[in-house]
N, C-alpha and C. Protein backbone atom coordinates (compact mmCIF):
# COMPACT_ATOMS: atom_id res chain seq x y z
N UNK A 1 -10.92 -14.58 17.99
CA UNK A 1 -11.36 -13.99 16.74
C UNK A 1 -12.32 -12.84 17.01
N UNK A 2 -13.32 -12.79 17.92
CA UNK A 2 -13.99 -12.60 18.30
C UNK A 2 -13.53 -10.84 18.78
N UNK A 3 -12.61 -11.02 19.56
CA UNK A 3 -11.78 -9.80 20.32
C UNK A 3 -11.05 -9.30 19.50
N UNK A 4 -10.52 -9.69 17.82
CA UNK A 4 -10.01 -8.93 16.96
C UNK A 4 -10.96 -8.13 16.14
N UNK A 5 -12.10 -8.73 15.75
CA UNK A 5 -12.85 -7.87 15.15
C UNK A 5 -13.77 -6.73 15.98
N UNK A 6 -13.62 -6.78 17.56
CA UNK A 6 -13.76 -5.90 18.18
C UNK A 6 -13.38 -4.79 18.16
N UNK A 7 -11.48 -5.62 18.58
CA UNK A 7 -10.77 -4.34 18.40
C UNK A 7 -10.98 -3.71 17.12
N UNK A 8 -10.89 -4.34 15.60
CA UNK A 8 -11.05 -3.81 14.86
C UNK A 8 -11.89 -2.86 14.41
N UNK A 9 -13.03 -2.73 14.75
CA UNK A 9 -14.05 -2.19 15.04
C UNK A 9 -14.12 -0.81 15.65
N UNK A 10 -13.48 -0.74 16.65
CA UNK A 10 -13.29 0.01 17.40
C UNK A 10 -12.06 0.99 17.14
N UNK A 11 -11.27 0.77 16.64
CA UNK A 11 -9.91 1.12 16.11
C UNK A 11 -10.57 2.36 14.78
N UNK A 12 -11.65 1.61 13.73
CA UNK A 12 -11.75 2.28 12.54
C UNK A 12 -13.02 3.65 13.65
N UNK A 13 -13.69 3.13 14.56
CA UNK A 13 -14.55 3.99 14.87
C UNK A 13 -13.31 5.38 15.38
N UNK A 14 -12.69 5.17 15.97
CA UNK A 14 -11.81 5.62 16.68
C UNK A 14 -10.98 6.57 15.41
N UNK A 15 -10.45 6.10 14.20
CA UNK A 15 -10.21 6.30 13.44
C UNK A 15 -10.65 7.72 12.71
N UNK A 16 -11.88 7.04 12.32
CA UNK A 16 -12.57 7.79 11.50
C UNK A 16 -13.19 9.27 12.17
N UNK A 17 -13.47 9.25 13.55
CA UNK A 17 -14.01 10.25 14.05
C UNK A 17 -12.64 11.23 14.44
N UNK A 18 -11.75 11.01 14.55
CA UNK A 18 -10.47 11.93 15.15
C UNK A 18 -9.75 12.41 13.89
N UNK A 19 -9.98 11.66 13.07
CA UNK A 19 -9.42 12.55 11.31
C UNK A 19 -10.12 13.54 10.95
N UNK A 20 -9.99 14.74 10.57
CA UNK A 20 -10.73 16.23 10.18
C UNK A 20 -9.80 16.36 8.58
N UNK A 21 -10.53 16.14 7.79
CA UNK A 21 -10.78 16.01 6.57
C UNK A 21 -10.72 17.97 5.96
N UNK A 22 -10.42 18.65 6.74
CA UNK A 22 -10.54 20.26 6.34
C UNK A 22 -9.13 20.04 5.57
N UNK A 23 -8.71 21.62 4.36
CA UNK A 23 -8.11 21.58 3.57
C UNK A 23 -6.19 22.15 4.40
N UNK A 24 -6.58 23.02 5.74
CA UNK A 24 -5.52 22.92 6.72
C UNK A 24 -4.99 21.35 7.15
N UNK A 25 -5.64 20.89 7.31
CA UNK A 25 -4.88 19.58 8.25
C UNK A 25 -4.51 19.08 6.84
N UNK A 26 -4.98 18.99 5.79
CA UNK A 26 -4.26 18.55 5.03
C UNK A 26 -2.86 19.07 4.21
N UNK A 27 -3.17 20.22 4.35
CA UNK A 27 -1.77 20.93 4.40
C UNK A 27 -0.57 20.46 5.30
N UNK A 28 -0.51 20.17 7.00
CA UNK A 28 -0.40 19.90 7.72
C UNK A 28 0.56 18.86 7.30
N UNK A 29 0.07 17.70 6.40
CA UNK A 29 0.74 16.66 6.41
C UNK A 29 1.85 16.17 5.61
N UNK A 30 2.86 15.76 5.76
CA UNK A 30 3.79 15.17 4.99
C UNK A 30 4.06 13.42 4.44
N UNK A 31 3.57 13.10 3.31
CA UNK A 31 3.70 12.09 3.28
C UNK A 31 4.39 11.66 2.21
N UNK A 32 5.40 10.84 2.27
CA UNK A 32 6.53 11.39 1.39
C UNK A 32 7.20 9.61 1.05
N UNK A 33 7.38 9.14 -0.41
CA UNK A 33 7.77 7.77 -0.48
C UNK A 33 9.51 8.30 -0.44
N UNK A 34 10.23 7.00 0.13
CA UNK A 34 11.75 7.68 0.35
C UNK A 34 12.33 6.24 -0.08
N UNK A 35 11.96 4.99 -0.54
CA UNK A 35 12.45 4.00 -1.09
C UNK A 35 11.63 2.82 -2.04
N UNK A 36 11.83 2.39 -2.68
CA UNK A 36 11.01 1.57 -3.26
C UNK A 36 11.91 -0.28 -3.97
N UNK A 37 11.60 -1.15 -3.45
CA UNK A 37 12.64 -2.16 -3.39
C UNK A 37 11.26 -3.28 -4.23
N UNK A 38 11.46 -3.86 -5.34
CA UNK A 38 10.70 -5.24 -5.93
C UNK A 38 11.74 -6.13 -5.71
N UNK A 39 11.14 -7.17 -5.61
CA UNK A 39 12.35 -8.37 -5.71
C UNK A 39 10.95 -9.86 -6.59
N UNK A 40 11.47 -10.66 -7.68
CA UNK A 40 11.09 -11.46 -8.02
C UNK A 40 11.52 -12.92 -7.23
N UNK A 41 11.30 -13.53 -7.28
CA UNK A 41 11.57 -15.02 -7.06
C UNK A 41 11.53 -16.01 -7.82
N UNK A 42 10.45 -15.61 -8.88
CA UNK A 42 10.14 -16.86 -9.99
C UNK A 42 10.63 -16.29 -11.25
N UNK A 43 11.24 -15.85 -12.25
CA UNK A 43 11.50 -14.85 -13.32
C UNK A 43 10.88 -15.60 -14.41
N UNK A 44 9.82 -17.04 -14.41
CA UNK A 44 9.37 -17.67 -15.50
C UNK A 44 8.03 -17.62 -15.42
N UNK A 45 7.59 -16.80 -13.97
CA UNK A 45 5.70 -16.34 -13.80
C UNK A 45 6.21 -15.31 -13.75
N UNK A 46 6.83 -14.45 -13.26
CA UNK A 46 6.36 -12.73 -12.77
C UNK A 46 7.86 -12.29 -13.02
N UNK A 47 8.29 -10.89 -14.06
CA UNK A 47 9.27 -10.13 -14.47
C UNK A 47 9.53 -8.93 -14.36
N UNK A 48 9.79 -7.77 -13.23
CA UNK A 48 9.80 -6.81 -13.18
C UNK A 48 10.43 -6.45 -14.03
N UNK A 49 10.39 -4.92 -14.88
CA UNK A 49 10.80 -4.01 -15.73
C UNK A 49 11.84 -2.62 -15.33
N UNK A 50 10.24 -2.09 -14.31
CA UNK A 50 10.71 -1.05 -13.42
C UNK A 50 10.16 -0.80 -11.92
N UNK A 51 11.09 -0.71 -11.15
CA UNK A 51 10.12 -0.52 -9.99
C UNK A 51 11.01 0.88 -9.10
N UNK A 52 10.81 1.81 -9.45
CA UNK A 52 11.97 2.87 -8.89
C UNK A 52 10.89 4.18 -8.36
N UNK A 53 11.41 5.09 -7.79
CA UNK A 53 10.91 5.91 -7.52
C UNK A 53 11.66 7.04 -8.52
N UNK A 54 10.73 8.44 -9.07
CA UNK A 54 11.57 9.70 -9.24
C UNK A 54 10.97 11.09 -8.57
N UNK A 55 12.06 11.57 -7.96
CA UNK A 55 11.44 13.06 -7.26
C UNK A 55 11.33 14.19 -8.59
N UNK A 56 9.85 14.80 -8.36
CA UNK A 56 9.38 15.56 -9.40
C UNK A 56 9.91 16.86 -8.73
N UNK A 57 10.03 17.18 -7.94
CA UNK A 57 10.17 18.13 -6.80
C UNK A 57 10.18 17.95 -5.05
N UNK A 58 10.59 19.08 -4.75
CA UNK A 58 11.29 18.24 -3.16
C UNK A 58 9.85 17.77 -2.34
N UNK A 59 8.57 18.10 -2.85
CA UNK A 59 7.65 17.32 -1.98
C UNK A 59 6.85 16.46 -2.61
N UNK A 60 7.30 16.15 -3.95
CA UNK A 60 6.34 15.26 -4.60
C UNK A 60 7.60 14.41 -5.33
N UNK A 61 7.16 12.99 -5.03
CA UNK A 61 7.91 11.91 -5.32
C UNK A 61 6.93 10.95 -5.88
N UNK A 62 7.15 10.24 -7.16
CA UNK A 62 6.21 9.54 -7.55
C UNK A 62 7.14 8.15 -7.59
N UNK A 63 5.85 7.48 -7.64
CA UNK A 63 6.40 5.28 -7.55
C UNK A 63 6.21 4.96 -9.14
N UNK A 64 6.98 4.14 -9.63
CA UNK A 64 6.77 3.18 -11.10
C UNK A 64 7.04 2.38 -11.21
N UNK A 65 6.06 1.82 -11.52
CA UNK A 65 6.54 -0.27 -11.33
C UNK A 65 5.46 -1.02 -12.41
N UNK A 66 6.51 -1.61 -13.40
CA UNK A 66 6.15 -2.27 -14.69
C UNK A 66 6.77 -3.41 -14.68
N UNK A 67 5.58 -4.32 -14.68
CA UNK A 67 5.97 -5.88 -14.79
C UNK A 67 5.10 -6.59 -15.16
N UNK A 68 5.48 -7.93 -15.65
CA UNK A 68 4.92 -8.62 -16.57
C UNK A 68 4.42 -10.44 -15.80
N UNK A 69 3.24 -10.37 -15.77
CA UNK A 69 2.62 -11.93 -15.45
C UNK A 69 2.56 -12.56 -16.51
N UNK A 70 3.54 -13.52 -16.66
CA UNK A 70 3.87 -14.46 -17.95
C UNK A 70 3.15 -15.68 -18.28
N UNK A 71 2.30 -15.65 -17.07
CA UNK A 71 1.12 -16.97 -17.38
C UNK A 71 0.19 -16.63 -16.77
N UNK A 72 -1.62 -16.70 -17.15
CA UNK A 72 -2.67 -16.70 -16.68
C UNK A 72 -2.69 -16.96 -14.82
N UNK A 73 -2.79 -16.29 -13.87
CA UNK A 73 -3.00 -16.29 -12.83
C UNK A 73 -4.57 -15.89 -12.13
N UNK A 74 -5.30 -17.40 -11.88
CA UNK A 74 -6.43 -17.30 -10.81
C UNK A 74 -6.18 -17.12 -9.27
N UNK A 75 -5.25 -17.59 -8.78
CA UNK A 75 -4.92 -17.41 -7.58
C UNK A 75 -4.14 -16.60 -6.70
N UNK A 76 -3.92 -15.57 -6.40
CA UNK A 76 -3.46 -14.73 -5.91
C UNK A 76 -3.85 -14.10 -4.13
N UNK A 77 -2.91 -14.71 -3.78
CA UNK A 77 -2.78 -14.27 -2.19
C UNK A 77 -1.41 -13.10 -1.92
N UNK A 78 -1.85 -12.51 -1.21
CA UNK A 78 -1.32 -11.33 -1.08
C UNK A 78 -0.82 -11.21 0.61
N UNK A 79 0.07 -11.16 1.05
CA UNK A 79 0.55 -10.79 2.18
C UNK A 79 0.87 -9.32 2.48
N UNK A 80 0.06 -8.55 3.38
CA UNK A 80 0.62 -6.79 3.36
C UNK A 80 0.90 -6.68 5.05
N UNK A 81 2.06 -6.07 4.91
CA UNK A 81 2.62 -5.65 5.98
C UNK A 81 2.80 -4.29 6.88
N UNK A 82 2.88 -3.65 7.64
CA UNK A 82 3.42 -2.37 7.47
C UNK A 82 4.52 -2.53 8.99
N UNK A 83 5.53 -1.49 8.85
CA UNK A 83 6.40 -1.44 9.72
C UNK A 83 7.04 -0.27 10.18
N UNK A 84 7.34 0.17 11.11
CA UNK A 84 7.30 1.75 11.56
C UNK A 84 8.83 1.47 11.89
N UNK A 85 9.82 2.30 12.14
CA UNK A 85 11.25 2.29 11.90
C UNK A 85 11.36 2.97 13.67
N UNK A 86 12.07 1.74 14.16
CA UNK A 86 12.45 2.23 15.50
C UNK A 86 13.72 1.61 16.38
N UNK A 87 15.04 2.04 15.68
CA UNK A 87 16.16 0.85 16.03
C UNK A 87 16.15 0.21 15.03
N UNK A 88 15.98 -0.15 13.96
CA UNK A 88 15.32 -0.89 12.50
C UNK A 88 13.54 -0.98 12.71
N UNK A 89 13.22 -1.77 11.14
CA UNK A 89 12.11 -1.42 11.11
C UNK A 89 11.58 -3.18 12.09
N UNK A 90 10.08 -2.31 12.67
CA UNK A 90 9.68 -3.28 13.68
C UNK A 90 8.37 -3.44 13.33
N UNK A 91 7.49 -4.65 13.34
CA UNK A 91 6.21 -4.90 12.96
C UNK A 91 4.96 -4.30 13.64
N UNK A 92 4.62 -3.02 12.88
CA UNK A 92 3.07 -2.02 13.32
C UNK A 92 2.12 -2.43 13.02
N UNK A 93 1.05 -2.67 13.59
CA UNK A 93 -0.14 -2.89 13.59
C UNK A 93 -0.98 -3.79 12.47
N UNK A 94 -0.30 -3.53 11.31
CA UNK A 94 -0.96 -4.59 10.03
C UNK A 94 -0.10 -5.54 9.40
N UNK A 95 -0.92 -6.93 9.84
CA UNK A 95 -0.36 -8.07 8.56
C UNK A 95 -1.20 -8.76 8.34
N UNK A 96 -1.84 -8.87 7.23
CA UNK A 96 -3.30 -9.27 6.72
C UNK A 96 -2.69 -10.25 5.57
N UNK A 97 -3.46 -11.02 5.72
CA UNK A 97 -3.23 -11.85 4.13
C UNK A 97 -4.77 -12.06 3.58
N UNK A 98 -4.85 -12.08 2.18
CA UNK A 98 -6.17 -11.79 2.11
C UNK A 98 -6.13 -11.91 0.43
N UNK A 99 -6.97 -12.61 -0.41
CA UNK A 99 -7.19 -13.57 -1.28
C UNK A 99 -7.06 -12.18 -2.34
N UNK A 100 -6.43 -11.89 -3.07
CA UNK A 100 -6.52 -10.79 -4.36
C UNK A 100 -7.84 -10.92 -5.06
N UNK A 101 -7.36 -11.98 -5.96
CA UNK A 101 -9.04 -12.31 -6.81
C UNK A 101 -10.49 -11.88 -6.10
N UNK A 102 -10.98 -12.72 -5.04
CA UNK A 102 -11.83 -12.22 -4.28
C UNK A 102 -12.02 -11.36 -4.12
N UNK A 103 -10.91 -10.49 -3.50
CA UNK A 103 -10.97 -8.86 -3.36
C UNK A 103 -11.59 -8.18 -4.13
N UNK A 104 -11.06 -8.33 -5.07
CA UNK A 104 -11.27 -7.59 -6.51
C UNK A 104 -12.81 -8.09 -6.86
N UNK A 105 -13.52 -8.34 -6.77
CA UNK A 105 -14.72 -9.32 -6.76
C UNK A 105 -15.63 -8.31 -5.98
N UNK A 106 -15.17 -8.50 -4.47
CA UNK A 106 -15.97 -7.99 -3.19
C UNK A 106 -14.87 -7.37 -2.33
N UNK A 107 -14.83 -6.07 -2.80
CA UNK A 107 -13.74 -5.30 -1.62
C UNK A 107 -14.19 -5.48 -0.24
N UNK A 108 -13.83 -6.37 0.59
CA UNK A 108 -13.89 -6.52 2.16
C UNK A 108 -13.43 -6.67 3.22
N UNK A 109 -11.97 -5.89 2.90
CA UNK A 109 -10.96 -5.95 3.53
C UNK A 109 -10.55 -4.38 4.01
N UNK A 110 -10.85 -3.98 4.68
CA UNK A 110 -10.82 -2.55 5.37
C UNK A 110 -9.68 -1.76 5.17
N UNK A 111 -8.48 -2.47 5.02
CA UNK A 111 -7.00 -1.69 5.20
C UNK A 111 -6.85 -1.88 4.06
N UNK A 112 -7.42 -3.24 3.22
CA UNK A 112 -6.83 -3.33 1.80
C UNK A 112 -7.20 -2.70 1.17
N UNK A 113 -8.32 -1.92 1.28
CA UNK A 113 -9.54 -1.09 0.62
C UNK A 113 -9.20 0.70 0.42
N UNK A 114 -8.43 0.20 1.65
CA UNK A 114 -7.19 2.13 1.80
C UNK A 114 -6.53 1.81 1.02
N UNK A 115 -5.88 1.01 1.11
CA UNK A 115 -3.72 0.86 0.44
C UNK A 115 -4.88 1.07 -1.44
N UNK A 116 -5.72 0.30 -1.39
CA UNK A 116 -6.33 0.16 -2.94
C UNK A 116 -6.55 1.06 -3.72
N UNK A 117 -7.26 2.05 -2.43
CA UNK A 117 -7.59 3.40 -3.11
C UNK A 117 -6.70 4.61 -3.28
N UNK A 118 -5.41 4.11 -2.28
CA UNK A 118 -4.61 5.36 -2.99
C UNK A 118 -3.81 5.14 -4.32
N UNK A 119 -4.13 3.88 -5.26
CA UNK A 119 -3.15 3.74 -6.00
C UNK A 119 -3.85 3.57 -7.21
N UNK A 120 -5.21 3.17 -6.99
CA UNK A 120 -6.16 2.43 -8.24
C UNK A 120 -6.03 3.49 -9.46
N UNK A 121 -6.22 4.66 -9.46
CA UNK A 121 -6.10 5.10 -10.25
C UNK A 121 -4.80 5.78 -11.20
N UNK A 122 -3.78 5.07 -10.87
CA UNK A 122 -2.26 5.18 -11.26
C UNK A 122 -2.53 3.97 -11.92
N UNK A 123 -3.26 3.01 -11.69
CA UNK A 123 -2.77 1.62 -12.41
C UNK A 123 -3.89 0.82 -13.22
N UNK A 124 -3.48 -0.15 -13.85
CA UNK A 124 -4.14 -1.14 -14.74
C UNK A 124 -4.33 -2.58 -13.95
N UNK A 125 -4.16 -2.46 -12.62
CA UNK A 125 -4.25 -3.65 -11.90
C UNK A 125 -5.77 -3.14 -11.17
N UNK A 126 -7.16 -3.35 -12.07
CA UNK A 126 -7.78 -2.72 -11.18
C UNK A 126 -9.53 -3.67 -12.00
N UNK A 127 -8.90 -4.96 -12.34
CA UNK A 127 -9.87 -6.38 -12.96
C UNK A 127 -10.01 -6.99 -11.92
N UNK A 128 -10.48 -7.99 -12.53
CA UNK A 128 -10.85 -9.35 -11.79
C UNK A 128 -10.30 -10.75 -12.46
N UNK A 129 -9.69 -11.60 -11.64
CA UNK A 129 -8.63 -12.56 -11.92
C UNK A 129 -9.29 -13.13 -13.45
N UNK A 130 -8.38 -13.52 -14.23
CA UNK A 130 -6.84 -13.77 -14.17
C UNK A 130 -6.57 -12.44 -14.64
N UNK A 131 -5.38 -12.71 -14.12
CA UNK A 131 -3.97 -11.46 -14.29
C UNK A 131 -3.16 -12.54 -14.97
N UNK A 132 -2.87 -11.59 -16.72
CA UNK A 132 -1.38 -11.98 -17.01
C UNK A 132 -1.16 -10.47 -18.11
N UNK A 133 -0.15 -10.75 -18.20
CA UNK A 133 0.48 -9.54 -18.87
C UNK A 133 1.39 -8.50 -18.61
N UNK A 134 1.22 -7.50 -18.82
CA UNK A 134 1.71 -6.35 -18.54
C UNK A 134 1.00 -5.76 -17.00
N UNK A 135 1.47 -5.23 -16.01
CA UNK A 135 1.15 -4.55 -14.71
C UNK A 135 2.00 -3.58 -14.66
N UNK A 136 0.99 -2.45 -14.75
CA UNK A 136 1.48 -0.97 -14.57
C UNK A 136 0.95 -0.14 -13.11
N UNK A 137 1.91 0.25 -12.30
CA UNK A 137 1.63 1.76 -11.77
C UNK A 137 2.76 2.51 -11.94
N UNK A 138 2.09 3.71 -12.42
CA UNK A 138 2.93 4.37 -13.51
C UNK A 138 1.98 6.42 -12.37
N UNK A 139 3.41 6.88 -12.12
CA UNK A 139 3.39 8.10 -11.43
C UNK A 139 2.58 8.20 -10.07
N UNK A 140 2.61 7.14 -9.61
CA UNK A 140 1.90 7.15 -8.24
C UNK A 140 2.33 7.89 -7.29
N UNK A 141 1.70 8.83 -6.46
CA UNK A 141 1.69 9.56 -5.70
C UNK A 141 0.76 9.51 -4.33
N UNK A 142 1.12 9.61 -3.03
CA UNK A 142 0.03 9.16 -2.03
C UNK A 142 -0.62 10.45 -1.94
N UNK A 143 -1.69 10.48 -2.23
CA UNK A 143 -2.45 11.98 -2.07
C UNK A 143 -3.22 11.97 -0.41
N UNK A 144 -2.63 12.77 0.06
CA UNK A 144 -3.06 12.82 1.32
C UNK A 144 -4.45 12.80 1.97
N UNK A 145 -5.69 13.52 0.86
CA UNK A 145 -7.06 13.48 1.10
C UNK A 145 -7.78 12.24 1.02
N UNK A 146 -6.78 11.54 0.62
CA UNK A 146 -7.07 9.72 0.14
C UNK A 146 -6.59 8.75 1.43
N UNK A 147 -5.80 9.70 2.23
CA UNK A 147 -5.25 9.01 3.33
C UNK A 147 -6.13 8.92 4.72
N UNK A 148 -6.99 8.57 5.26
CA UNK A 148 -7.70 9.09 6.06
C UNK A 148 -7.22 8.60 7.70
N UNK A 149 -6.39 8.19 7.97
CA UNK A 149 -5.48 7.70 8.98
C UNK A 149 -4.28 8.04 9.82
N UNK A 150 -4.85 8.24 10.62
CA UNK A 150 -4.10 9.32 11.54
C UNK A 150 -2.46 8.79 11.82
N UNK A 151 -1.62 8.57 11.17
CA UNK A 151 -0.63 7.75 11.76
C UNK A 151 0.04 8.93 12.76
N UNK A 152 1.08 8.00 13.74
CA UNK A 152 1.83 8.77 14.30
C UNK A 152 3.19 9.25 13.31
N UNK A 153 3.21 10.59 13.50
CA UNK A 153 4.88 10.80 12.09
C UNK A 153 5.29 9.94 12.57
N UNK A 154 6.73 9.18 11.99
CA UNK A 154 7.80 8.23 11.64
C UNK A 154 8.27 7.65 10.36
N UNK A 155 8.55 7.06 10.23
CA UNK A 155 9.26 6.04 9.10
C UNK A 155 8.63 4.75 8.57
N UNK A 156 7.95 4.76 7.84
CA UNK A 156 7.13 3.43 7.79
C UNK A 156 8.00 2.03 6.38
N UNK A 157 7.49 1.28 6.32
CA UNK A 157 7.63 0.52 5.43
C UNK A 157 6.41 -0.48 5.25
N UNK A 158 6.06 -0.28 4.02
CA UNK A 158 4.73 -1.10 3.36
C UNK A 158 5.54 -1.90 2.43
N UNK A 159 5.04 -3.58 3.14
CA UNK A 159 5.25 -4.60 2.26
C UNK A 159 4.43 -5.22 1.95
N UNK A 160 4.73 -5.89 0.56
CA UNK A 160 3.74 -6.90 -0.23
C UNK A 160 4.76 -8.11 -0.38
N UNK A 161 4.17 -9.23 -0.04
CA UNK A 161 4.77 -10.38 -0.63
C UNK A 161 3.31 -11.69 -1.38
N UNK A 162 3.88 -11.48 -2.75
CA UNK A 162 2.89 -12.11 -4.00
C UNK A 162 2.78 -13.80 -3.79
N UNK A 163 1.71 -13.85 -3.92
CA UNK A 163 1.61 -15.72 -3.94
C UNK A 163 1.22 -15.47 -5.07
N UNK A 164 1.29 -16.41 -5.72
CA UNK A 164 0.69 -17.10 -6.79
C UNK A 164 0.26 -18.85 -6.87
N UNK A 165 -0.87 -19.40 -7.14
CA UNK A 165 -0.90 -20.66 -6.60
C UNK A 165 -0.21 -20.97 -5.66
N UNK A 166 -0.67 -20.36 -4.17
CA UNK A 166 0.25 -20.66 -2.80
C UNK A 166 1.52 -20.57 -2.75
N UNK A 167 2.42 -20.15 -3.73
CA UNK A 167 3.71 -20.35 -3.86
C UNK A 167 4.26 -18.92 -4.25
N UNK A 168 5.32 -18.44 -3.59
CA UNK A 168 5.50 -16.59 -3.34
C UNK A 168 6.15 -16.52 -4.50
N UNK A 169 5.98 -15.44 -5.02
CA UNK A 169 6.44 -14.80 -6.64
C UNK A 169 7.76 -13.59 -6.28
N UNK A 170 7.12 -12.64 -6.09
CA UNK A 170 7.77 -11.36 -5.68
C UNK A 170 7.33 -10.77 -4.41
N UNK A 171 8.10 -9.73 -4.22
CA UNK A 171 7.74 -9.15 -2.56
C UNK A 171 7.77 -7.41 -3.70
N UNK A 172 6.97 -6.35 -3.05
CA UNK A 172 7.20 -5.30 -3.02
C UNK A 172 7.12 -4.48 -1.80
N UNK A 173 8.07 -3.41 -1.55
CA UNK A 173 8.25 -2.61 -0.05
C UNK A 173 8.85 -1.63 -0.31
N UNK A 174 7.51 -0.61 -0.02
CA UNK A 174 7.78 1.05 -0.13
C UNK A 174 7.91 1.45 1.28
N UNK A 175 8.67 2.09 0.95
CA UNK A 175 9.12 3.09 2.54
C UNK A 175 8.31 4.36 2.35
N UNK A 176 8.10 4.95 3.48
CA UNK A 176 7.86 6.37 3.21
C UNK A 176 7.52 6.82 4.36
N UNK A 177 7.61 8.30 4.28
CA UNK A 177 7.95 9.35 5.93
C UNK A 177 6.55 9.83 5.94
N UNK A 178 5.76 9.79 7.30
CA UNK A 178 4.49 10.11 7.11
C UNK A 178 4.77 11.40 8.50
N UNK A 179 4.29 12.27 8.25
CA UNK A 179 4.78 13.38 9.58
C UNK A 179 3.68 14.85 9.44
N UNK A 180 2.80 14.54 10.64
CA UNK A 180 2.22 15.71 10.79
C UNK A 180 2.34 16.80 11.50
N UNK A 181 2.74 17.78 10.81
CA UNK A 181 3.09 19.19 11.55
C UNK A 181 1.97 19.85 12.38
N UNK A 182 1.73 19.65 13.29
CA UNK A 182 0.20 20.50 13.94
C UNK A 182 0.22 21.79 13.95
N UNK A 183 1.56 21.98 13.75
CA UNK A 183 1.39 23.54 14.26
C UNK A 183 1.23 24.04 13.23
N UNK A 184 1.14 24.00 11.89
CA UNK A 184 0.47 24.04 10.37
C UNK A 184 -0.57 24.08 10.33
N UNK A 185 -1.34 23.21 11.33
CA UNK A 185 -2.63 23.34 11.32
C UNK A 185 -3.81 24.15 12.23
N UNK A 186 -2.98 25.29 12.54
CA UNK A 186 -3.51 26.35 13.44
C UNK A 186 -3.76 27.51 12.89
């Protein structure tokens, strides 16, 4: 445990100092959603509406996903994944599971605290438990100045798979092409 929060540690130091935040490198970057897949499991707790992507133009693609929590939910565990595409997609660096409610309480989850902030303000998922009702993100877009993480370009895939009282609801998994041109940034 001990040697993960090291590495961890060391990873964000590492991180944070090699990202240059100037308005070139952000030019530089391409980050681009290229699929968007919900799947339910329970259709008598949790009902997707919409979960699709539409291209506004060839570099801006926005996410929409409307669905409905049909009963009061305190418990919410969250599984996030990410996966970089190499021969198919293969498991990169993050799989965290990590209590929603809580979260939302005391943001203290480092990666969850990124994925959070590029979306919080597209959506109405942004309380403290219970969740029921209506769940909107509605024109989401990854804004790159929000991204502060150097990935290597490739093919990624970000998954969510929903607990609800320990027991999985839905999965969500966005794809998207993350690719930095350097030579843009000269």
């Amino acid at each position: 445990m001990q040697s993960k929060l090291i590495f961890g540690a060391l990873f964000g130091i590492f991180l944070t100092s090699t990202f240059d935040h100037n308005s070139s490198h952000q030019d530089a970057i391409i980050f681009r959603m290229t699929n968007a897949v919900c799947e339910s499991y329970n259709q008598s707790w949790f009902v997707f509406h919409t979960c699709r992507l539409k291209a506004l133009s060839r570099s801006k693609v926005v996410f929409n996903m409307n669905g409905t929590i049909l009963h009061p939910v305190n418990d919410i565990t969250i599984r996030v994944r990410v996966f970089k595409r190499a021969s198919g997609y293969k498991p990169w660096l993050f799989n965290i599971y990590f209590d929603a409610c809580q979260y939302l309480r005391k943001p203290n989850v480092p990666f969850v605290k990124l994925v959070y902030g590029l979306f919080k303000e597209f959506s109405n998922i942004n309380h403290s438990c219970p969740y029921v009702g209506l769940q909107i993100i509605k024109g989401f877009y990854p804004k790159t100045e929000l991204f502060p993480l150097p990935f290597p370009s490739g093919d990624y895939m970000l998954t969510g798979q929903w607990y609800f009282d320990k027991k999985p609801q839905f999965d969500t998994n966005i794809s998207f092409a993350f690719v930095e041109d350097l030579l843009k940034n000269n």
